[in-house]
C-alpha atoms as a PDB file:
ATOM      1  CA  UNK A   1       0.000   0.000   0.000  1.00  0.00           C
ATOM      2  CA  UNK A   2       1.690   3.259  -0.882  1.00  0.00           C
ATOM      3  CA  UNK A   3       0.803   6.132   1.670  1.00  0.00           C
ATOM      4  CA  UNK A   4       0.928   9.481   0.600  1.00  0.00           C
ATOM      5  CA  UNK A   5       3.735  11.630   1.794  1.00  0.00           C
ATOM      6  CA  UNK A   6       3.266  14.267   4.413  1.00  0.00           C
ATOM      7  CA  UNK A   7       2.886  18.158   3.110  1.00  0.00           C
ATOM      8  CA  UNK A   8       5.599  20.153   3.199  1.00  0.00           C
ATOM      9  CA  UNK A   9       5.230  23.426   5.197  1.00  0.00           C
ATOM     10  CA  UNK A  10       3.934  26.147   2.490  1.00  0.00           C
ATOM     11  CA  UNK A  11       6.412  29.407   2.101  1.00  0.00           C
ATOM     12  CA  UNK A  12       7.019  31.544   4.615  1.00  0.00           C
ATOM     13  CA  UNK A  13       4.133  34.405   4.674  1.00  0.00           C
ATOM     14  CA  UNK A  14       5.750  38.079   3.844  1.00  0.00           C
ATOM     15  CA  UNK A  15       6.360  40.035   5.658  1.00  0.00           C
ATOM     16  CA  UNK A  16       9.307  37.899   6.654  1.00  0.00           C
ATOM     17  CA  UNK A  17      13.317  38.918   7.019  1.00  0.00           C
ATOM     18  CA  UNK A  18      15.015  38.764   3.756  1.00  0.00           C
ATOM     19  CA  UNK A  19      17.933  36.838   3.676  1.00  0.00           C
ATOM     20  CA  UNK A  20      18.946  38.277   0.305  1.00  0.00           C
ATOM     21  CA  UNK A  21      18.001  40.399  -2.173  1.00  0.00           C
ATOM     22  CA  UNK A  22      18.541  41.220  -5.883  1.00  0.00           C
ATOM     23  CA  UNK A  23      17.749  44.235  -7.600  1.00  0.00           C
ATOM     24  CA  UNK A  24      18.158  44.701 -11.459  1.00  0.00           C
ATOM     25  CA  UNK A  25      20.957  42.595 -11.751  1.00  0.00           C
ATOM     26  CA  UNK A  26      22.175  42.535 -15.538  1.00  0.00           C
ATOM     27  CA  UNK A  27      25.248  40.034 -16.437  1.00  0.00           C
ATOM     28  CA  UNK A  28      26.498  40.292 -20.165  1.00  0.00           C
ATOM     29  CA  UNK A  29      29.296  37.763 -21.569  1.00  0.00           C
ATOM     30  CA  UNK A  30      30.745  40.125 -24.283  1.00  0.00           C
ATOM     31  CA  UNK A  31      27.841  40.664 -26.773  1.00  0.00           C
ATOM     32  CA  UNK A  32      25.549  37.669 -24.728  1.00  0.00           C
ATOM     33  CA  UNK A  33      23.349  39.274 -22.018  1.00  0.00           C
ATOM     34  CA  UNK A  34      22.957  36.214 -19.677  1.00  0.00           C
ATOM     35  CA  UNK A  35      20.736  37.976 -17.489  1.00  0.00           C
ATOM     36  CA  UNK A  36      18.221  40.873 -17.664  1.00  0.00           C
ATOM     37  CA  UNK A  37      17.143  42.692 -14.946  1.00  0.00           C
ATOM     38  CA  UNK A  38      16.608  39.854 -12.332  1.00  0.00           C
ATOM     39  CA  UNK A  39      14.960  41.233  -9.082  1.00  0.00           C
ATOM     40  CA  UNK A  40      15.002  38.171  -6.333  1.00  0.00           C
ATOM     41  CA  UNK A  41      13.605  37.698  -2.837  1.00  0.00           C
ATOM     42  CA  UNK A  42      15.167  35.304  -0.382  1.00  0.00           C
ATOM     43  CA  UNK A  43      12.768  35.125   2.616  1.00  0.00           C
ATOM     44  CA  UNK A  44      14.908  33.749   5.768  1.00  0.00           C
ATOM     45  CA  UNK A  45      14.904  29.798   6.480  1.00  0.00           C
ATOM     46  CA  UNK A  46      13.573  29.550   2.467  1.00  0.00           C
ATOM     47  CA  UNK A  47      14.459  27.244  -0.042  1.00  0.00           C
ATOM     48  CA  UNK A  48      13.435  28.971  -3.411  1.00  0.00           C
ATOM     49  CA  UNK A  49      14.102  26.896  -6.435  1.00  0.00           C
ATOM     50  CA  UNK A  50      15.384  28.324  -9.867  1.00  0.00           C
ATOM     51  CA  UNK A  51      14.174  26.440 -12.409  1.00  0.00           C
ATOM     52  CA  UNK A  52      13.902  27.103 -16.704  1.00  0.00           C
ATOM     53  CA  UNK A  53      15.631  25.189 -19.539  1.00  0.00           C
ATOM     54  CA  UNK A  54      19.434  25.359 -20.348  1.00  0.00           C
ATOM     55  CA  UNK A  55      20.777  28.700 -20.715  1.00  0.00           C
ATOM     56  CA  UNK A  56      18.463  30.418 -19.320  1.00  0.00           C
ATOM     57  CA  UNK A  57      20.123  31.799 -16.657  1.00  0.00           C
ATOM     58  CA  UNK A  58      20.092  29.460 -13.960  1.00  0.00           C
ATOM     59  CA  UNK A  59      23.668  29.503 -12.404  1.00  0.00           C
ATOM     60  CA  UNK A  60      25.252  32.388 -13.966  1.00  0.00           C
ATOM     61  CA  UNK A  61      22.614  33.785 -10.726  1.00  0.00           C
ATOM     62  CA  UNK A  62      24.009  32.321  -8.408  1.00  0.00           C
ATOM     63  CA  UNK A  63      27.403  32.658  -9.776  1.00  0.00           C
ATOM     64  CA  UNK A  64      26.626  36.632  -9.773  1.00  0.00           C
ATOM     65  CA  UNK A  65      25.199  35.867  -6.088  1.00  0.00           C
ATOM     66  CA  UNK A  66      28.153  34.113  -4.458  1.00  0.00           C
ATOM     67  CA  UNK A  67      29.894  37.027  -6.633  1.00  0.00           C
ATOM     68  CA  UNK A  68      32.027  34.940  -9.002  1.00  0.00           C
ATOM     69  CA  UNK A  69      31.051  37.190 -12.079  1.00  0.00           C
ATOM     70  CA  UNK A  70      30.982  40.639 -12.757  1.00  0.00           C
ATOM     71  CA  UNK A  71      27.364  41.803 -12.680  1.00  0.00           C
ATOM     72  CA  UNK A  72      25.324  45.273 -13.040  1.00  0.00           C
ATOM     73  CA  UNK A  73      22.582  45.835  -9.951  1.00  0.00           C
ATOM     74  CA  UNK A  74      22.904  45.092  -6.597  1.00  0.00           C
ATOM     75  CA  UNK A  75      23.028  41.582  -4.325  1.00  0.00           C
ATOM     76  CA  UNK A  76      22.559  42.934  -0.919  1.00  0.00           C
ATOM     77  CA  UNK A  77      21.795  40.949   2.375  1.00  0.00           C
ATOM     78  CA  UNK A  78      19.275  41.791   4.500  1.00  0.00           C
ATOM     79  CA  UNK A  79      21.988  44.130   6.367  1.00  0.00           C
ATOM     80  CA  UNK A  80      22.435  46.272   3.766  1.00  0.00           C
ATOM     81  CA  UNK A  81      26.327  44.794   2.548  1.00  0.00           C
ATOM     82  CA  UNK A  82      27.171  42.475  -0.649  1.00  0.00           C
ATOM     83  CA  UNK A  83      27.626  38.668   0.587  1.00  0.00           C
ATOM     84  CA  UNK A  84      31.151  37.179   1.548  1.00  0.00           C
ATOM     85  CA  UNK A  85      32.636  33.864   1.581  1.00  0.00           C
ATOM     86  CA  UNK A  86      31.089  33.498   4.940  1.00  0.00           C
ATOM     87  CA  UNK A  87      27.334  34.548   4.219  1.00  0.00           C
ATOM     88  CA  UNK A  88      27.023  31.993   0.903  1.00  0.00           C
ATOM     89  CA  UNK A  89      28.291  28.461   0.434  1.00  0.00           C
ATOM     90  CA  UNK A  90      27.977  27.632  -3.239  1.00  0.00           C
ATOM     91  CA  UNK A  91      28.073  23.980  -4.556  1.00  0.00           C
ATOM     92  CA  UNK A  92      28.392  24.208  -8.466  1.00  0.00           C
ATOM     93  CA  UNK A  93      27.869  21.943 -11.440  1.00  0.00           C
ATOM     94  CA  UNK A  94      31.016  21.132 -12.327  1.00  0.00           C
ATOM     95  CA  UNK A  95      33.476  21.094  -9.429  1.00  0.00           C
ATOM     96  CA  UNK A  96      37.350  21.758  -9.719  1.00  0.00           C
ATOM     97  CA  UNK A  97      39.023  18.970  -8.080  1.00  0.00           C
ATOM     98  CA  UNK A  98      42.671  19.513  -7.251  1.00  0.00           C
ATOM     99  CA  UNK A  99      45.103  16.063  -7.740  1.00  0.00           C
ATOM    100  CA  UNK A 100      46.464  14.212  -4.322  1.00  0.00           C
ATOM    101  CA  UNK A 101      44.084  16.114  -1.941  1.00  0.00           C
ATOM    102  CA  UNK A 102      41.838  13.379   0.183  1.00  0.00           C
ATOM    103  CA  UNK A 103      38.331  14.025   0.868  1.00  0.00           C
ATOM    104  CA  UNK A 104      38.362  15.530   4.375  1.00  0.00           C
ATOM    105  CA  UNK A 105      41.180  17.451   2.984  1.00  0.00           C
ATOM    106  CA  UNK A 106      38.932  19.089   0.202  1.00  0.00           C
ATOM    107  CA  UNK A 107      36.015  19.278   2.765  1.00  0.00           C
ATOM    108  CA  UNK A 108      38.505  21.272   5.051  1.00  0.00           C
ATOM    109  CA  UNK A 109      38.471  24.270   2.108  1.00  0.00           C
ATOM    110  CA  UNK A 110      34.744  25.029   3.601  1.00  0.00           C
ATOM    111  CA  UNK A 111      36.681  26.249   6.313  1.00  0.00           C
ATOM    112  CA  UNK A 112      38.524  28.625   4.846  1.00  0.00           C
ATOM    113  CA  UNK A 113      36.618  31.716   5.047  1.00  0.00           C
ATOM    114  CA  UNK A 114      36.546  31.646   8.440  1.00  0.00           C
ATOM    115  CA  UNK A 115      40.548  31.883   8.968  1.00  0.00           C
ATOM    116  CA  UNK A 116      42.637  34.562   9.373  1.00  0.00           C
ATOM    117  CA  UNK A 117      45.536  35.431   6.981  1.00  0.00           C
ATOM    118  CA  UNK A 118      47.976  32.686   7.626  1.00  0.00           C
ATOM    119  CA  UNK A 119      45.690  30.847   9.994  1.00  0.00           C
ATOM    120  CA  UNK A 120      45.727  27.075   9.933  1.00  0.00           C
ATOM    121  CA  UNK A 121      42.837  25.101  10.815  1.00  0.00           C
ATOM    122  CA  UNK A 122      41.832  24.115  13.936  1.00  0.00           C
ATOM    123  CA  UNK A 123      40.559  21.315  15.895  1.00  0.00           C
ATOM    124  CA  UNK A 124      37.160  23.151  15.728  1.00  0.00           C
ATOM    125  CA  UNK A 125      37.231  23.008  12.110  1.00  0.00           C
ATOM    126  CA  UNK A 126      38.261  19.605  11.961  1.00  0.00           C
ATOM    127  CA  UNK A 127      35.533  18.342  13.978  1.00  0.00           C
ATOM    128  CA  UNK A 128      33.109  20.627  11.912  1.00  0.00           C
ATOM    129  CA  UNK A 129      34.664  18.543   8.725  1.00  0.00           C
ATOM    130  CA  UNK A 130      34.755  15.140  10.690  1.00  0.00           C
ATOM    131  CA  UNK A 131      30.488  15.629  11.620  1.00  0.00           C
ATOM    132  CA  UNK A 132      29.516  16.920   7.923  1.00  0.00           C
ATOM    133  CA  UNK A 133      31.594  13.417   6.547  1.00  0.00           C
ATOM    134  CA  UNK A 134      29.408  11.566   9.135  1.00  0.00           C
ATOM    135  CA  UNK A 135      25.962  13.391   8.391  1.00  0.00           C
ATOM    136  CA  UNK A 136      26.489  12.569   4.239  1.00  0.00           C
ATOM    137  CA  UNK A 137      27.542   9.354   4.682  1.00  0.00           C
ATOM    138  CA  UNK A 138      31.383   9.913   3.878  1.00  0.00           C
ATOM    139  CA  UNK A 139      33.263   9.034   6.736  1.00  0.00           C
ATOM    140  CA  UNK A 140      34.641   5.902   4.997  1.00  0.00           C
ATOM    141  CA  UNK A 141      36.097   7.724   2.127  1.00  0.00           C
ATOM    142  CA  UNK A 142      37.540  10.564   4.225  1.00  0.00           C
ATOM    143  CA  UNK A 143      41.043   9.611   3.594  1.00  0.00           C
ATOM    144  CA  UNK A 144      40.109   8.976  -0.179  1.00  0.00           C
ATOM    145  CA  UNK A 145      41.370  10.671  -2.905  1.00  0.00           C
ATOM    146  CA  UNK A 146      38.562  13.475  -4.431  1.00  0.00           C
ATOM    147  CA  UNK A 147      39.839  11.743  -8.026  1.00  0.00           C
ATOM    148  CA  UNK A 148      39.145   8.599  -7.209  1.00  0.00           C
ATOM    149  CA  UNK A 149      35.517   8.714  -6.443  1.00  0.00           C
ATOM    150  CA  UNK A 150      32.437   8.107  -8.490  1.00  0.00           C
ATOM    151  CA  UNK A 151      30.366  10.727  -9.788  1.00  0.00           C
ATOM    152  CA  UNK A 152      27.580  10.673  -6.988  1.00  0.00           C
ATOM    153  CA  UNK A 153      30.001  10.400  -4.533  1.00  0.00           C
ATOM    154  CA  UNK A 154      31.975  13.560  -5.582  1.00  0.00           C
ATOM    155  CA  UNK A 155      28.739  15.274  -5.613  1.00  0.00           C
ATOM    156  CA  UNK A 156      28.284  14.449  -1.993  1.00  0.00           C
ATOM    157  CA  UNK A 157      31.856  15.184  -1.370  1.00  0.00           C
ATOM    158  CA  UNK A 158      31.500  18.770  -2.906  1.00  0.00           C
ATOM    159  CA  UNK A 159      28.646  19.321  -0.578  1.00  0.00           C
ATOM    160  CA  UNK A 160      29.947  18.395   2.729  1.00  0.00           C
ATOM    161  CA  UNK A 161      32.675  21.625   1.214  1.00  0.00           C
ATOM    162  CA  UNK A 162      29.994  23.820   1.247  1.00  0.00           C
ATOM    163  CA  UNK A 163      28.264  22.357   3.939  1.00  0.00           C
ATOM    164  CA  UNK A 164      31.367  22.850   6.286  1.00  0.00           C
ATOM    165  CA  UNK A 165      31.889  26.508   5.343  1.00  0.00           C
ATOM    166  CA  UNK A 166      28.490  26.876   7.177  1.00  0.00           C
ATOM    167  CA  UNK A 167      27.149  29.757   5.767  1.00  0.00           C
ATOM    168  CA  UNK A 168      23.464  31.014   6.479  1.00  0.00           C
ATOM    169  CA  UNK A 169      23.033  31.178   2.656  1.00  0.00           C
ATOM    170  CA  UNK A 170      23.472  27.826   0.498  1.00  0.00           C
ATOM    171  CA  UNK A 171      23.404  27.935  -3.139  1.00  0.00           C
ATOM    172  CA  UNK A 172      22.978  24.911  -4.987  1.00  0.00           C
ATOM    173  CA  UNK A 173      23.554  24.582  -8.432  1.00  0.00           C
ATOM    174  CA  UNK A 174      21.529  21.179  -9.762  1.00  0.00           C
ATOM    175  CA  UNK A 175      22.946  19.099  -6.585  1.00  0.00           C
ATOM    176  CA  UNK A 176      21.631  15.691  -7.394  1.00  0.00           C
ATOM    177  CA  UNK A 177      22.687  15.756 -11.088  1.00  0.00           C
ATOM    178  CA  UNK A 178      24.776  12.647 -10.737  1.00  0.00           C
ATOM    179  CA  UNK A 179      22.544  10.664  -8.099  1.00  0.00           C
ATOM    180  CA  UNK A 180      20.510   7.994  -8.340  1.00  0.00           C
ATOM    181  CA  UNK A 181      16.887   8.533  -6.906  1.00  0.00           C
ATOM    182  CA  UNK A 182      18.078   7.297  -3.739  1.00  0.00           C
ATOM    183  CA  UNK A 183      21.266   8.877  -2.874  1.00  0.00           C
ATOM    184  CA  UNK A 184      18.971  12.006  -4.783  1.00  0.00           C
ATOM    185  CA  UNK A 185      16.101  11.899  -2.210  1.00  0.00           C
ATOM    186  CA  UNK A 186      18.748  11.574   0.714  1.00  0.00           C
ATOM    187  CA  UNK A 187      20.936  14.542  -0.024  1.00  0.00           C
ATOM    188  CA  UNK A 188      17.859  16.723  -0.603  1.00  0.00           C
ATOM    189  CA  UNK A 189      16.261  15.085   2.698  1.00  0.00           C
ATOM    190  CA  UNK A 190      19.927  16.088   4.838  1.00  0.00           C
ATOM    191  CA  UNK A 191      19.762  19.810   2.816  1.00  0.00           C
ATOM    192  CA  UNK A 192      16.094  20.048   3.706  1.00  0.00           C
ATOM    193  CA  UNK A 193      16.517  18.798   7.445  1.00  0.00           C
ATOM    194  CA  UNK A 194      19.706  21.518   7.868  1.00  0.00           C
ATOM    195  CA  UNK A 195      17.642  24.091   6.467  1.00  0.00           C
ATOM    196  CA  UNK A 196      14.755  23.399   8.797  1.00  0.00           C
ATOM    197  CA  UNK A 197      17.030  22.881  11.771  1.00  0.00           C
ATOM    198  CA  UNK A 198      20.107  25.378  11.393  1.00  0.00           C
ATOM    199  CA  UNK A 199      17.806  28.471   9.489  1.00  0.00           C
ATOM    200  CA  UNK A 200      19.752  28.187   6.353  1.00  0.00           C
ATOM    201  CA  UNK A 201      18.201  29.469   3.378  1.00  0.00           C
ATOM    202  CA  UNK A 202      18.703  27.878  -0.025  1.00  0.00           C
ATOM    203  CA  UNK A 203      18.988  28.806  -3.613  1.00  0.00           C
ATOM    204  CA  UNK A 204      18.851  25.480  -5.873  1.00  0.00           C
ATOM    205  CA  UNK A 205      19.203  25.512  -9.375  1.00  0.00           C
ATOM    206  CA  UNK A 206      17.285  22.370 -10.090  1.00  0.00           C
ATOM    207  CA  UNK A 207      16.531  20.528 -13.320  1.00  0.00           C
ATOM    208  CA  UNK A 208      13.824  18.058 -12.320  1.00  0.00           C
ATOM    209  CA  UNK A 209      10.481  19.970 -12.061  1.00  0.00           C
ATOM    210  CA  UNK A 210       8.706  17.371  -9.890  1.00  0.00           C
ATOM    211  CA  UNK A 211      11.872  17.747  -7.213  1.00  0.00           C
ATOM    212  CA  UNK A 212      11.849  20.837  -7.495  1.00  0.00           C
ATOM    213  CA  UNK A 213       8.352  21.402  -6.557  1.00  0.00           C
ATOM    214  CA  UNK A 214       8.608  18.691  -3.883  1.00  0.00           C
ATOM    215  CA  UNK A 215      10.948  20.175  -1.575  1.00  0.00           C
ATOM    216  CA  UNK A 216      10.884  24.468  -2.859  1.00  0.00           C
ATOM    217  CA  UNK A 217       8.681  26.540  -0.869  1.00  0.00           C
ATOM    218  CA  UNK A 218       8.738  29.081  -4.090  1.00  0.00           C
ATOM    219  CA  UNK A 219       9.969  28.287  -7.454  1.00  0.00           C
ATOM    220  CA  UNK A 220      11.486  31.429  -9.564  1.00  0.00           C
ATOM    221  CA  UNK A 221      10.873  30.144 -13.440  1.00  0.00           C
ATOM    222  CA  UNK A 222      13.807  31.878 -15.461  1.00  0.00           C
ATOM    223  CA  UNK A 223      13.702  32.287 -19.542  1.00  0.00           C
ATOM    224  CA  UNK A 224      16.590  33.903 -21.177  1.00  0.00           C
ATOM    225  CA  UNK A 225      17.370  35.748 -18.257  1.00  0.00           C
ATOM    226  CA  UNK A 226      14.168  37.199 -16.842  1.00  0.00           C
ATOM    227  CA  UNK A 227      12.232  36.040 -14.079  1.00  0.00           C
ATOM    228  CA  UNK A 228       8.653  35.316 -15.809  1.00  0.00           C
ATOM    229  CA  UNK A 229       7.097  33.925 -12.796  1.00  0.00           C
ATOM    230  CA  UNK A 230       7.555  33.688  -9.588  1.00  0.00           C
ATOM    231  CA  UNK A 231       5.948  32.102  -6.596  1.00  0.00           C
ATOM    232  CA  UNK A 232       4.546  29.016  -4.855  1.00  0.00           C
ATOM    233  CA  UNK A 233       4.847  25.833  -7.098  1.00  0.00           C
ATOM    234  CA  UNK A 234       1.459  25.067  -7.933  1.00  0.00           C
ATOM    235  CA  UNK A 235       1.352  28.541  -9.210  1.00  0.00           C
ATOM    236  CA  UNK A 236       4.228  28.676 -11.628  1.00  0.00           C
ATOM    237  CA  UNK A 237       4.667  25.510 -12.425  1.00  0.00           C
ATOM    238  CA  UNK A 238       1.545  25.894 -15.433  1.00  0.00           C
ATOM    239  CA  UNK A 239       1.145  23.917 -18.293  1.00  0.00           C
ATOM    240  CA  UNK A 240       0.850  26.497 -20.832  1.00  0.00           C
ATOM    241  CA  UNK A 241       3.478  28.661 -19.224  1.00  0.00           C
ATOM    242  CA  UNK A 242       5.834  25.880 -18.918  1.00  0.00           C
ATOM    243  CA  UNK A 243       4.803  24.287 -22.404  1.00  0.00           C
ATOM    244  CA  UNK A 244       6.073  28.078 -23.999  1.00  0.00           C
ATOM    245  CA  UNK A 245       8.975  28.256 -22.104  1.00  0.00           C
ATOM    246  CA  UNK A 246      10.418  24.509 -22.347  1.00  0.00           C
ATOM    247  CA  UNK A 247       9.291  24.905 -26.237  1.00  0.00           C
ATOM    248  CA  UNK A 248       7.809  21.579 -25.981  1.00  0.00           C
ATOM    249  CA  UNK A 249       4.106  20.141 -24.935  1.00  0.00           C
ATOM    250  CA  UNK A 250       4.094  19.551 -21.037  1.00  0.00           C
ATOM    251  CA  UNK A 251       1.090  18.525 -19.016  1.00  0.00           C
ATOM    252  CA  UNK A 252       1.225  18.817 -15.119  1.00  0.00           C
ATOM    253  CA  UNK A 253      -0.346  15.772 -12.648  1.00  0.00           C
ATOM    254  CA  UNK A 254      -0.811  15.782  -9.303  1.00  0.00           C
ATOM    255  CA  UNK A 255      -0.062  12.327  -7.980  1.00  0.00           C
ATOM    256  CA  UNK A 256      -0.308  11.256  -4.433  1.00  0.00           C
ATOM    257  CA  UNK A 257      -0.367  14.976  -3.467  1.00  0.00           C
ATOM    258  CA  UNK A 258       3.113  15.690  -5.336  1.00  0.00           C
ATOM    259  CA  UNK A 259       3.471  17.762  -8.746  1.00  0.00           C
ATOM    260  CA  UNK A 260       4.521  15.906 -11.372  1.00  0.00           C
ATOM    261  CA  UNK A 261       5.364  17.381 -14.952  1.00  0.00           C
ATOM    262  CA  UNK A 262       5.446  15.028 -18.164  1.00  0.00           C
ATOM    263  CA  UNK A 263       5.857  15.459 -21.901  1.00  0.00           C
ATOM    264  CA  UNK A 264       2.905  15.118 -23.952  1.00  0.00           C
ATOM    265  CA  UNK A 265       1.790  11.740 -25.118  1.00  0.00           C
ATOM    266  CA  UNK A 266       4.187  10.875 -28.205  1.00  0.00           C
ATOM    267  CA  UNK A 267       2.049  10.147 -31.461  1.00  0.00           C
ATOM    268  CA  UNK A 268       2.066   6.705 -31.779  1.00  0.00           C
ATOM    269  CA  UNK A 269       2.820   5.317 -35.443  1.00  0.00           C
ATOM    270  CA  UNK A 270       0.726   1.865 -37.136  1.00  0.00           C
ATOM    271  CA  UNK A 271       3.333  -0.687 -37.049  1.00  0.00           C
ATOM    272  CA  UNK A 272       3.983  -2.068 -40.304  1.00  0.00           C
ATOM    273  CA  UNK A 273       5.078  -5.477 -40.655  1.00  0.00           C
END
């Protein structure tokens, strides 16, 4: 028998303490504007997913965000002051992983905001590492080369980094890409839990629509670099809005209380013997 899974908490009702906000942020690659004007609330303790199809936009935000590209507008926290290396953790597609470093080595580098010039780590920080390893499941690998892993395990590996910087801000750029639905569920489950837990707020660039809707409180929809809607999931997440966007025919379901989004039917063809 297959029990329906119990509703998620809706988004936080405003008015609520932003965590971060953008204002007309513009971000141009020579002649190539990758994005147009963005204006984003992050509510405090939120997870707001960024969803829209490949180049739209996605995580040259959050790259602007954690401030790794040159952008127009403003990113502001809710202090007034542009976010540092210890307000946002960012965990991004395609890791750089550097040759002969272990894994508690490379989870160490979440640390590193936190040090003073010419600091070394201490046995605070190590502990921090040693209880993030534990928490994803890592502990066994921790004296494993980052190279030597498979690709869902680097993807855990390169968030127990981010995970041990603990910022307040976490910005995820499409997590679970190399996870099977297990390990998938499980890392979104242990991101979910923190945020619930700690108060971090998270910005996930996800590709999945149905995740996305399953564990977002608010899902920004992104096409070549604007926001076109933005809001609770059940809102955005429209057929016809999503079908012109996506450029292809999608229908949305509700199954067992979750969202689920699905190409239209393909046309069947008379086989011919």
């Amino acid at each position: 028998m297959t029990t329906a899974p119990a509703p998620r908490s809706a988004a936080p009702a405003l008015p609520v303490p932003a965590a971060l906000s953008c204002h007309d942020v513009h971000v141009a690659f020579d002649e190539t504007e990758a994005l147009r004007g963005v204006d984003l609330h992050l509510a405090a303790g939120e997870w707001l997913g960024l969803i829209g199809p490949n180049g739209a936009g996605k995580s040259t935000l959050l790259r602007a965000i954690a401030g790794l590209v040159a952008h127009e507008g403003t990113v502001a926290l809710d202090c007034g002051r542009r976010p540092s290396g210890v307000d946002v953790a960012l965990v991004p597609q395609i890791p750089i992983l550097p040759e002969g470093m272990t894994v508690a080595e490379y989870a160490l580098l979440g640390r590193s905001p936190h040090l003073g010039w010419l600091a070394v780590e201490s046995r605070r920080d190590r502990r921090i590492v040693s209880e993030v390893l534990e928490r994803l499941e890592l502990r066994d690998f921790a004296d494993r080369p980052v190279t030597h892993l498979s690709g869902g395990e680097t993807q855990r590996v390169v968030l127990a980094r981010a995970l041990t910087q603990q910022a307040p801000i976490l910005l995820l750029d499409e997590p679970t890409s190399a996870l099977d639905l297990g390990h998938r569920d499980a890392v979104l489950e242990l991101i979910d839990t923190l945020r619930r837990s700690d108060g971090i707020s998270v910005i996930a660039a996800m590709h999945d629509l149905g995740t996305a809707a399953r564990f977002a409180d608010r899902l920004a929809l992104i096409d070549r670099g604007r926001i076109v809607a933005d809001g609770p999931p059940r809102s955005v997440l429209a057929p016809g809005r999503l079908s012109d966007v996506y450029a292809t025919p999608l229908s949305v379901h509700t199954v067992e209380g979750e969202i689920v989004v699905l190409p239209a039917p393909r046309a069947r063809k008379d086989h011919q013997p």
